[in-house]
Protein backbone atom coordinates (compact mmCIF):
# COMPACT_ATOMS: atom_id res chain seq x y z
CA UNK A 1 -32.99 124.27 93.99
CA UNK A 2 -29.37 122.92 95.02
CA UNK A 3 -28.48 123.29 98.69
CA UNK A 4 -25.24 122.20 100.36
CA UNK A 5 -25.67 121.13 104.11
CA UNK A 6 -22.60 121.07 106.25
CA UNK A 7 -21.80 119.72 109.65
CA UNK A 8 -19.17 118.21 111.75
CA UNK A 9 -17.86 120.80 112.97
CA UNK A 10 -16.23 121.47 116.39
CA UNK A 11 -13.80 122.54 119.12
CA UNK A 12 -10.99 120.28 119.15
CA UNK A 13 -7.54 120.02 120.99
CA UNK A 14 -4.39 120.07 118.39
CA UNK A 15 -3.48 116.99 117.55
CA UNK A 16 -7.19 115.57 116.91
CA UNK A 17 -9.37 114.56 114.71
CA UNK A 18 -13.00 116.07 112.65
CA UNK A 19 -14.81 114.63 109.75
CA UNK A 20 -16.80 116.87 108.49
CA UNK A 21 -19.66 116.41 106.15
CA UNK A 22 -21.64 117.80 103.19
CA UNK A 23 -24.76 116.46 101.78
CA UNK A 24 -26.26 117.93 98.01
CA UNK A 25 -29.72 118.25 96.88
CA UNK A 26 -30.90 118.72 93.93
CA UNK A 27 -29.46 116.87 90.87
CA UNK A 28 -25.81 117.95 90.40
CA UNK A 29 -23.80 115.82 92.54
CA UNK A 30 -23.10 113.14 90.13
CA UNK A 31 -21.79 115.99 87.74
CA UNK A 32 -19.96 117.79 89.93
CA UNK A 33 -16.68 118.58 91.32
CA UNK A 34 -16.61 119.46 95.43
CA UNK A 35 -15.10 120.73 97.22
CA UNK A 36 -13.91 121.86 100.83
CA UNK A 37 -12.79 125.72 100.99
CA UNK A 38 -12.07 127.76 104.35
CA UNK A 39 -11.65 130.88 105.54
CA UNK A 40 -9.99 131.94 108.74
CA UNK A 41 -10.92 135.77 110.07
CA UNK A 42 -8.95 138.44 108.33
CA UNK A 43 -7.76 135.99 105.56
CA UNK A 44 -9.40 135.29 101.83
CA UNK A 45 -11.63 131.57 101.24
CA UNK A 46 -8.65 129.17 100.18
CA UNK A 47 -9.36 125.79 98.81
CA UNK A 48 -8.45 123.18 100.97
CA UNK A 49 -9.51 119.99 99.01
CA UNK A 50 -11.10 118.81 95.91
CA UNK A 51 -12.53 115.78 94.09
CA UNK A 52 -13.87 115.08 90.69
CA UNK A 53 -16.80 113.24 90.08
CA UNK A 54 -14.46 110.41 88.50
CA UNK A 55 -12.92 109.98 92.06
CA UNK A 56 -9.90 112.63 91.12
CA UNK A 57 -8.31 114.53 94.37
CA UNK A 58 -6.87 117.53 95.01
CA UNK A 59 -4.73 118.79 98.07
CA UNK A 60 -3.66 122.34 99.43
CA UNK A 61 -0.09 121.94 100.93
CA UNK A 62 -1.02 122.60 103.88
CA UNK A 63 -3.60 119.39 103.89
CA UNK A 64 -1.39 116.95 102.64
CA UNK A 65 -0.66 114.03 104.56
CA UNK A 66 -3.18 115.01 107.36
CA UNK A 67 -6.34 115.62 105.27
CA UNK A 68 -8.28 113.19 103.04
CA UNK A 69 -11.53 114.37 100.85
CA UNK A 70 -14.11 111.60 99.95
CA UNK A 71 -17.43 111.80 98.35
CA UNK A 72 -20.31 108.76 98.22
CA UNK A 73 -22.88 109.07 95.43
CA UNK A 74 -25.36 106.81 97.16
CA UNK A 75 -25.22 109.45 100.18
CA UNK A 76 -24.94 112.50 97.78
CA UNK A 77 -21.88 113.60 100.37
CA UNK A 78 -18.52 114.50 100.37
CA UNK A 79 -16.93 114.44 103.31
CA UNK A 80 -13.70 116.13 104.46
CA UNK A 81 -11.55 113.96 107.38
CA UNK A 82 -9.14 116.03 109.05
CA UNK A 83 -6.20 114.75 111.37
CA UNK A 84 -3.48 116.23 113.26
CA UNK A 85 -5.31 119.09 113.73
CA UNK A 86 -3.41 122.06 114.08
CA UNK A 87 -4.49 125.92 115.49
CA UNK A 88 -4.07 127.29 112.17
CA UNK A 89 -6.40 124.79 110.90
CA UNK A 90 -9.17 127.33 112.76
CA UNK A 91 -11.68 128.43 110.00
CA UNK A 92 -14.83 128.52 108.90
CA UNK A 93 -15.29 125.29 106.82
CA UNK A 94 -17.58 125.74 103.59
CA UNK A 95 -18.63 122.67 101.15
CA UNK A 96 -18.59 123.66 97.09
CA UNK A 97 -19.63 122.51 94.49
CA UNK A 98 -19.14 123.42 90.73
CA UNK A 99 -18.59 121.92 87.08
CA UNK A 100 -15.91 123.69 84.40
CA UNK A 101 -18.65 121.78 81.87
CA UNK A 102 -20.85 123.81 80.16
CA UNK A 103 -23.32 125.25 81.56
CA UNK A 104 -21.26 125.67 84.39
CA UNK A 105 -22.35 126.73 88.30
CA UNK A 106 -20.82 126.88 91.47
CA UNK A 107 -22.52 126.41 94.74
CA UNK A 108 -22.21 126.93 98.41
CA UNK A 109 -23.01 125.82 101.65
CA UNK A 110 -23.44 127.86 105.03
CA UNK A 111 -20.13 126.98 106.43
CA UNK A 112 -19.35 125.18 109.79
CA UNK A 113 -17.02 126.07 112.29
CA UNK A 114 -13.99 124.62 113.02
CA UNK A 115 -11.61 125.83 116.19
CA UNK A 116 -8.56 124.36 116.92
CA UNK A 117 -7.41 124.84 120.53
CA UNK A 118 -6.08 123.80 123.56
């Protein structure tokens, strides 16, 4: 049984700051590729950021520069820090994780909440 645990989430002022977390059970995370998706009300789940198991990262536009994705294998986490946080940044925050390798499987967490707001 895999489960993705998120947390970190929070209110925050534009401008700041939020590291959020994820932490894998189960014995996938040293194959796998996660991720950090979000989806803001009305709008479809967009990836924000990736990495590879090999350390290989992936940015959205709109993350680049102000977001940086990091995963420990000793912690089974990947963790997500966000800066200049901006109100369009609002969205519920949801860890993935997946493998193109055969046999493939994608997983999700429960999502955490992010608001951006003065």
């Amino acid at each position: 049984q895999v489960q993705l645990v998120e947390s970190g989430g929070g209110l925050v002022q534009p401008g700041g700051s939020l590291r959020l977390s994820c932490a894998a059970s189960g014995s996938i995370f040293s194959r796998s590729r996660m991720g950090w998706y979000r989806q803001a009300p009305g709008k479809e789940r967009e990836l924000v950021a990736r990495i590879t198991s090999s350390g290989s990262t992936y940015y959205a536009d709109s993350a680049k520069g102000r977001f940086s994705i990091s995963r420990d294998s000793a912690k089974n986490s990947v963790y997500l820090q966000m800066n200049s946080l901006k109100p369009e940044d609002t969205a519920v925050y949801y860890c993935n994780a997946d493998t193109v390798a055969s046999p493939t499987y994608t997983y999700w967490g429960q999502g955490t909440q992010v608001t951006v707001s003065s």
